[in-house]
Protein backbone atom coordinates (compact mmCIF):
# COMPACT_ATOMS: atom_id res chain seq x y z
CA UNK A 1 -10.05 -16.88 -24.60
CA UNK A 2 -13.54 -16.56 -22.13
CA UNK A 3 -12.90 -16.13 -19.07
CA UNK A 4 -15.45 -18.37 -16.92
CA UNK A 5 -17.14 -17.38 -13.43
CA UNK A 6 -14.58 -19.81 -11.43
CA UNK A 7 -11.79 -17.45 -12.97
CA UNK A 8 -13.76 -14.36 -12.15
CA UNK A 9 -14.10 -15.14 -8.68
CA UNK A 10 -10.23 -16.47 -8.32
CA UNK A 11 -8.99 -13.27 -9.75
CA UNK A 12 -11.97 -10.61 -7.62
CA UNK A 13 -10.64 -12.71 -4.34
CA UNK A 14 -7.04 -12.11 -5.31
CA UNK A 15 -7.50 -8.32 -6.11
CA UNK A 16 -9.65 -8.14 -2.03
CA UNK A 17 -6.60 -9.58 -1.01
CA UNK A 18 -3.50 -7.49 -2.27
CA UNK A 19 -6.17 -3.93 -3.01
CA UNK A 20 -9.01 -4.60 -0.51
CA UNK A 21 -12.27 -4.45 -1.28
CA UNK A 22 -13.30 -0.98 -2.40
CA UNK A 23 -10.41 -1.09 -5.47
CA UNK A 24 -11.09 -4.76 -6.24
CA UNK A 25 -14.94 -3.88 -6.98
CA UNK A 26 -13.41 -1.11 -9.20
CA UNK A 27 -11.10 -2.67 -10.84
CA UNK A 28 -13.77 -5.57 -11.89
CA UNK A 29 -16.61 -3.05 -13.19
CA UNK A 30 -13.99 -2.38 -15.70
CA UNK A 31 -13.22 -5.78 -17.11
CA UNK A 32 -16.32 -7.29 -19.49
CA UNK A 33 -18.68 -9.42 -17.48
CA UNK A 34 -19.65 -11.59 -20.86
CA UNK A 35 -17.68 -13.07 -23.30
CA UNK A 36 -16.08 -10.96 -26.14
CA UNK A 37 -15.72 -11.39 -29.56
CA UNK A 38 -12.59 -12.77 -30.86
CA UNK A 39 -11.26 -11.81 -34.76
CA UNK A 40 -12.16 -14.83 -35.95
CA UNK A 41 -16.28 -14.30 -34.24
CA UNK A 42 -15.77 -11.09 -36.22
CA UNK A 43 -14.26 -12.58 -39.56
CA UNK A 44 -17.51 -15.18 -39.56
CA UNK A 45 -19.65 -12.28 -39.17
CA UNK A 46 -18.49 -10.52 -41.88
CA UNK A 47 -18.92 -13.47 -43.70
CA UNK A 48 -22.38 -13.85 -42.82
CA UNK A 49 -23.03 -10.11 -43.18
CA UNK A 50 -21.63 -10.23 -46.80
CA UNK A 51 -23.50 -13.27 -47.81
CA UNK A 52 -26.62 -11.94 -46.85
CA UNK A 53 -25.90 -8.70 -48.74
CA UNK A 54 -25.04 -10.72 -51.75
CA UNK A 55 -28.92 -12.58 -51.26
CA UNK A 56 -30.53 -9.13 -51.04
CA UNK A 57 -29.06 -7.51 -53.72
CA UNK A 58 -29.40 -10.17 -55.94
CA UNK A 59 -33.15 -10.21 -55.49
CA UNK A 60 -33.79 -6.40 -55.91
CA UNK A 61 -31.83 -6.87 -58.94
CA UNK A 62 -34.00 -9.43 -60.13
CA UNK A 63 -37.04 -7.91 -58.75
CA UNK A 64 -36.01 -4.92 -61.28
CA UNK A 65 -35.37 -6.79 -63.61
CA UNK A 66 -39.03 -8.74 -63.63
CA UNK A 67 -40.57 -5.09 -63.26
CA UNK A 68 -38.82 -3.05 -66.15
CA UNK A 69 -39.28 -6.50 -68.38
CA UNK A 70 -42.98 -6.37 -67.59
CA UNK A 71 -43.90 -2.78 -67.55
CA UNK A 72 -43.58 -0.78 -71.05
CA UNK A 73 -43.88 2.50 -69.58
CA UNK A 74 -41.42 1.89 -67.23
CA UNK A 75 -39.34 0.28 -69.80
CA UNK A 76 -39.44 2.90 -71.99
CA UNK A 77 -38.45 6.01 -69.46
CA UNK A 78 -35.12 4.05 -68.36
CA UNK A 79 -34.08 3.86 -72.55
CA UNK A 80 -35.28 7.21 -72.20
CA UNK A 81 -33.39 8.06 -69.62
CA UNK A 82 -29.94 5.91 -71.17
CA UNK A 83 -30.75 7.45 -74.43
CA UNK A 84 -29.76 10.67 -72.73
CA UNK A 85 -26.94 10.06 -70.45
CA UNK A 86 -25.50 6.67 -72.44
């Protein structure tokens, strides 16, 4: 759950009170000042990420594809090339 600046504050003025001000200003460097990602921010990106991936390497595949289909020479050294290893 984000914490908002209201909360911030509430929780800095509480740590002046019962720590003073030196250990309160410590203590706050070490929280995040933004908002974090949650799981599920994370679960959407890899989502995203692995959609995208999907896009990409479906058109170099087809890019590939269009350029052995439409080059001979090219065509012919990859059946060279399976002739040797297939």
């Amino acid at each position: 759950m984000p914490v908002d600046t209201r909360t911030r504050r509430l929780v800095n003025e509480s740590l002046v009170r019962i720590h003073g001000e030196e250990v309160a200003d410590g203590i706050m460097a070490l929280l995040p000042s933004g908002e974090c990602a949650t799981k599920q921010d994370l679960e959407v990106l890899e989502a995203r990420m692995g959609e995208r991936l999907e896009r990409q390497m479906r058109r170099q595949t087809t890019l590939m594809f269009v350029a052995l289909l439409f080059s001979p020479a090219l065509s012919q050294l990859v059946e060279h090339y399976f002739s040797l290893f297939g």
